[in-house]
C-alpha atoms as a PDB file:
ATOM      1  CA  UNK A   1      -2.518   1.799 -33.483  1.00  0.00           C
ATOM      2  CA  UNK A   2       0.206  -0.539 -33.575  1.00  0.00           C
ATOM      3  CA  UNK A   3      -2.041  -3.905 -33.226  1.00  0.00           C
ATOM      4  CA  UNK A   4      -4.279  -2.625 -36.268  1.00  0.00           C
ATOM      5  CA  UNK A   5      -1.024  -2.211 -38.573  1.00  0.00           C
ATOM      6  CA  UNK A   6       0.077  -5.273 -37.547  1.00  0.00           C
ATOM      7  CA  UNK A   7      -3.855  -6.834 -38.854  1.00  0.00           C
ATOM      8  CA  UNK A   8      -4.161  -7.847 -34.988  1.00  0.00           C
ATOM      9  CA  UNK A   9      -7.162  -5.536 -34.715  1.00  0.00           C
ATOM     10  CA  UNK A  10      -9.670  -4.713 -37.251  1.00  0.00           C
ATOM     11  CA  UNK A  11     -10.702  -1.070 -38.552  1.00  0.00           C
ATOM     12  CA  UNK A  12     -14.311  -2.436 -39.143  1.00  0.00           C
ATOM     13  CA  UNK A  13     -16.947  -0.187 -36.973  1.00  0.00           C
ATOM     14  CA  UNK A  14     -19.871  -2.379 -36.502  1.00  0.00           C
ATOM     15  CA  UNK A  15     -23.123  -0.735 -37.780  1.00  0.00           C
ATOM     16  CA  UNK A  16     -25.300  -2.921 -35.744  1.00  0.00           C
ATOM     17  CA  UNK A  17     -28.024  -0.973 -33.463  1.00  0.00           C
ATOM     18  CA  UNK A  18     -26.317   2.134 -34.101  1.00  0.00           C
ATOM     19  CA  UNK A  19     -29.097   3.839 -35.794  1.00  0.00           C
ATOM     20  CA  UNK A  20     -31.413   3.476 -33.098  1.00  0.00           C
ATOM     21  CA  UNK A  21     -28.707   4.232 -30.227  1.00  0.00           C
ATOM     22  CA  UNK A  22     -28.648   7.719 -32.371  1.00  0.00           C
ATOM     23  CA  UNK A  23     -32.394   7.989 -32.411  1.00  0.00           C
ATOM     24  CA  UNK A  24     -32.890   7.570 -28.823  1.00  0.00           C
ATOM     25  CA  UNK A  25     -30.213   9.674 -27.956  1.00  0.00           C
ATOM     26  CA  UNK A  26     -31.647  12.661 -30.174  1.00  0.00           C
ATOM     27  CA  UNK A  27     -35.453  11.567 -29.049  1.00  0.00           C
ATOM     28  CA  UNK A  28     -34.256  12.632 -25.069  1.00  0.00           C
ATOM     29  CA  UNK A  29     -32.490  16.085 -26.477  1.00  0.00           C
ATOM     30  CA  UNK A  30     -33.896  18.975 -25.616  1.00  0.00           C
ATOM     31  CA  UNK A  31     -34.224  21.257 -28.605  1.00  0.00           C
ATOM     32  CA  UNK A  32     -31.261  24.010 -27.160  1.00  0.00           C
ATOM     33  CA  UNK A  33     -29.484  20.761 -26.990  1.00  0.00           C
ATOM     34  CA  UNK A  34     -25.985  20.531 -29.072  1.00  0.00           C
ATOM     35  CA  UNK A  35     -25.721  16.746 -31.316  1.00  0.00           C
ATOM     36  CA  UNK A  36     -22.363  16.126 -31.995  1.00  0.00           C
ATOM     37  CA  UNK A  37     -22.778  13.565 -34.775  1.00  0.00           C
ATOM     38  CA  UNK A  38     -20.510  10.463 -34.882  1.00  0.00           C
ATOM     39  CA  UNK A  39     -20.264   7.088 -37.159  1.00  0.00           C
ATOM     40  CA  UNK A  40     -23.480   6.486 -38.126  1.00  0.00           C
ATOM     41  CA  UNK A  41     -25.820   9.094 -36.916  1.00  0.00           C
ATOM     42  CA  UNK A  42     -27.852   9.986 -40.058  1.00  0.00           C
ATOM     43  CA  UNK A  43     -31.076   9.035 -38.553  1.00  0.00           C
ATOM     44  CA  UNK A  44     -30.024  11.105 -34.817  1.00  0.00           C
ATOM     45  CA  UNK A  45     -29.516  14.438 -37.500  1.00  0.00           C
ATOM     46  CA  UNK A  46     -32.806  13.696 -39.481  1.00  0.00           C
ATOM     47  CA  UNK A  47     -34.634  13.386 -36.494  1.00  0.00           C
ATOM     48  CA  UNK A  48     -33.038  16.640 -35.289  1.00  0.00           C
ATOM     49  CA  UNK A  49     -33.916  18.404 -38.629  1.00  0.00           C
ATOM     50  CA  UNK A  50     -31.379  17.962 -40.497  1.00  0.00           C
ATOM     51  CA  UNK A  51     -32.680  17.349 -44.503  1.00  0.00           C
ATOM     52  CA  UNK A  52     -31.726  14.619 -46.549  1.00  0.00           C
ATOM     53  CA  UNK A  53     -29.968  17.302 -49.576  1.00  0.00           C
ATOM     54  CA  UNK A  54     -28.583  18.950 -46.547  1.00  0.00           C
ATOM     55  CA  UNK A  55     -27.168  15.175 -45.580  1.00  0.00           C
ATOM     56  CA  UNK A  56     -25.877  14.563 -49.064  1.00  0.00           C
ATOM     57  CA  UNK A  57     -24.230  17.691 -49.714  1.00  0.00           C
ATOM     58  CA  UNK A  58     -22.421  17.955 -46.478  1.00  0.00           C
ATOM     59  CA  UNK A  59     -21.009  14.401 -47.855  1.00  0.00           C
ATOM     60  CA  UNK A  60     -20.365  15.661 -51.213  1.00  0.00           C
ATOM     61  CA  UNK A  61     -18.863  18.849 -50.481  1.00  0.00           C
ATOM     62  CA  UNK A  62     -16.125  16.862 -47.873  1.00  0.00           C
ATOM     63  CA  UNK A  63     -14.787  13.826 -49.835  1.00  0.00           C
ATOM     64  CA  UNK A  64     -14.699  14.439 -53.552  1.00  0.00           C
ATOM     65  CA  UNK A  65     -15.089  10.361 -54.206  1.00  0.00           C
ATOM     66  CA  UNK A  66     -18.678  10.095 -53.342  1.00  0.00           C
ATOM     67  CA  UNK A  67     -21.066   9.914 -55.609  1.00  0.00           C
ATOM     68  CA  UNK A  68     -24.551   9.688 -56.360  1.00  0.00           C
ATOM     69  CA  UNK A  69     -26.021   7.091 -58.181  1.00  0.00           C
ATOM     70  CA  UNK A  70     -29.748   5.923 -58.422  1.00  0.00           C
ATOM     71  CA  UNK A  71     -33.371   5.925 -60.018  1.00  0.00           C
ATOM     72  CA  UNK A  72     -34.690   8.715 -57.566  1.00  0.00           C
ATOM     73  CA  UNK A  73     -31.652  11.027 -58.148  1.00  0.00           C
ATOM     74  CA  UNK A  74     -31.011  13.705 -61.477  1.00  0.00           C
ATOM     75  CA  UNK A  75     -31.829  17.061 -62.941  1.00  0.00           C
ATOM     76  CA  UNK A  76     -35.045  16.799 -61.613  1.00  0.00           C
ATOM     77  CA  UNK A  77     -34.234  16.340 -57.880  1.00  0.00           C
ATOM     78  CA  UNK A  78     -36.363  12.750 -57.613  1.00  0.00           C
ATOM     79  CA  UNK A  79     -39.761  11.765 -57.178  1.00  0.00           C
ATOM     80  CA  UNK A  80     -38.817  12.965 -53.179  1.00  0.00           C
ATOM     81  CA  UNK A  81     -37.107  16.007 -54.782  1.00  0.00           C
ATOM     82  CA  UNK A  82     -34.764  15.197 -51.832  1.00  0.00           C
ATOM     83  CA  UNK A  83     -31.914  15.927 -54.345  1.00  0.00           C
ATOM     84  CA  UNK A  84     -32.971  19.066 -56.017  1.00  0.00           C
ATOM     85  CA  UNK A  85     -29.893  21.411 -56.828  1.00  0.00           C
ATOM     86  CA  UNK A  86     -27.325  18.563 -56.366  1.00  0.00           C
ATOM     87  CA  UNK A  87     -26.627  17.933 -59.636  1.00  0.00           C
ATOM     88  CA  UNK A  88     -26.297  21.668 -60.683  1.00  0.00           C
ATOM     89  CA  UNK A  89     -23.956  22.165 -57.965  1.00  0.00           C
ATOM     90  CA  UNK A  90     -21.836  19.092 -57.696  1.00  0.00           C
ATOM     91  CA  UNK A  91     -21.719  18.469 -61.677  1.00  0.00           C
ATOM     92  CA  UNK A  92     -23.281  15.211 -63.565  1.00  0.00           C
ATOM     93  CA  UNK A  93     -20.432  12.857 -62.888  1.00  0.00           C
ATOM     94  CA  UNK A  94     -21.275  12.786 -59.466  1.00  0.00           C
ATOM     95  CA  UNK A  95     -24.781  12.988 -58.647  1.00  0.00           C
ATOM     96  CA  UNK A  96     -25.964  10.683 -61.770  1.00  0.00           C
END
């Protein structure tokens, strides 16, 4: 702690290969199998079953500064519908 206050080690955690280090990992689980998800593990959880508006809301509902913002995303849940109820539930300033 005291070398990264003191800017002698970064805070950055590398995304590199991590998504596939998840994938593999949840691809060799067993389905009574418990995934405790860490940085980076979106695709480990989708492959698990985990749903994309399950994915977003979790994120929503835990740090009221994200938002979401896009083309695919609104009233109407997307063309995926892989946002349907966000916007009633988390308000139009933050899914958008």
């Amino acid at each position: 702690v005291a070398l990264q206050r003191t800017g002698k080690l970064g805070t950055f955690a590398s995304s590199v290969g991590q998504e596939a280090i998840g994938v593999g990992v949840a691809s060799a689980m067993r389905a009574d199998d418990v995934l405790f998800p860490s940085y980076r593990d979106h695709a480990a959880q989708l492959l698990r079953g985990v749903t994309m508006t399950v994915a977003m809301a979790y994120e929503l509902e835990h740090d009221p500064a994200v938002v979401l913002l896009g083309e695919d995303i609104g009233v109407n849940g997307g063309v995926f519908r892989a946002t349907v109820g966000l916007q009633a539930r988390f308000g139009t300033q933050r899914v958008i």
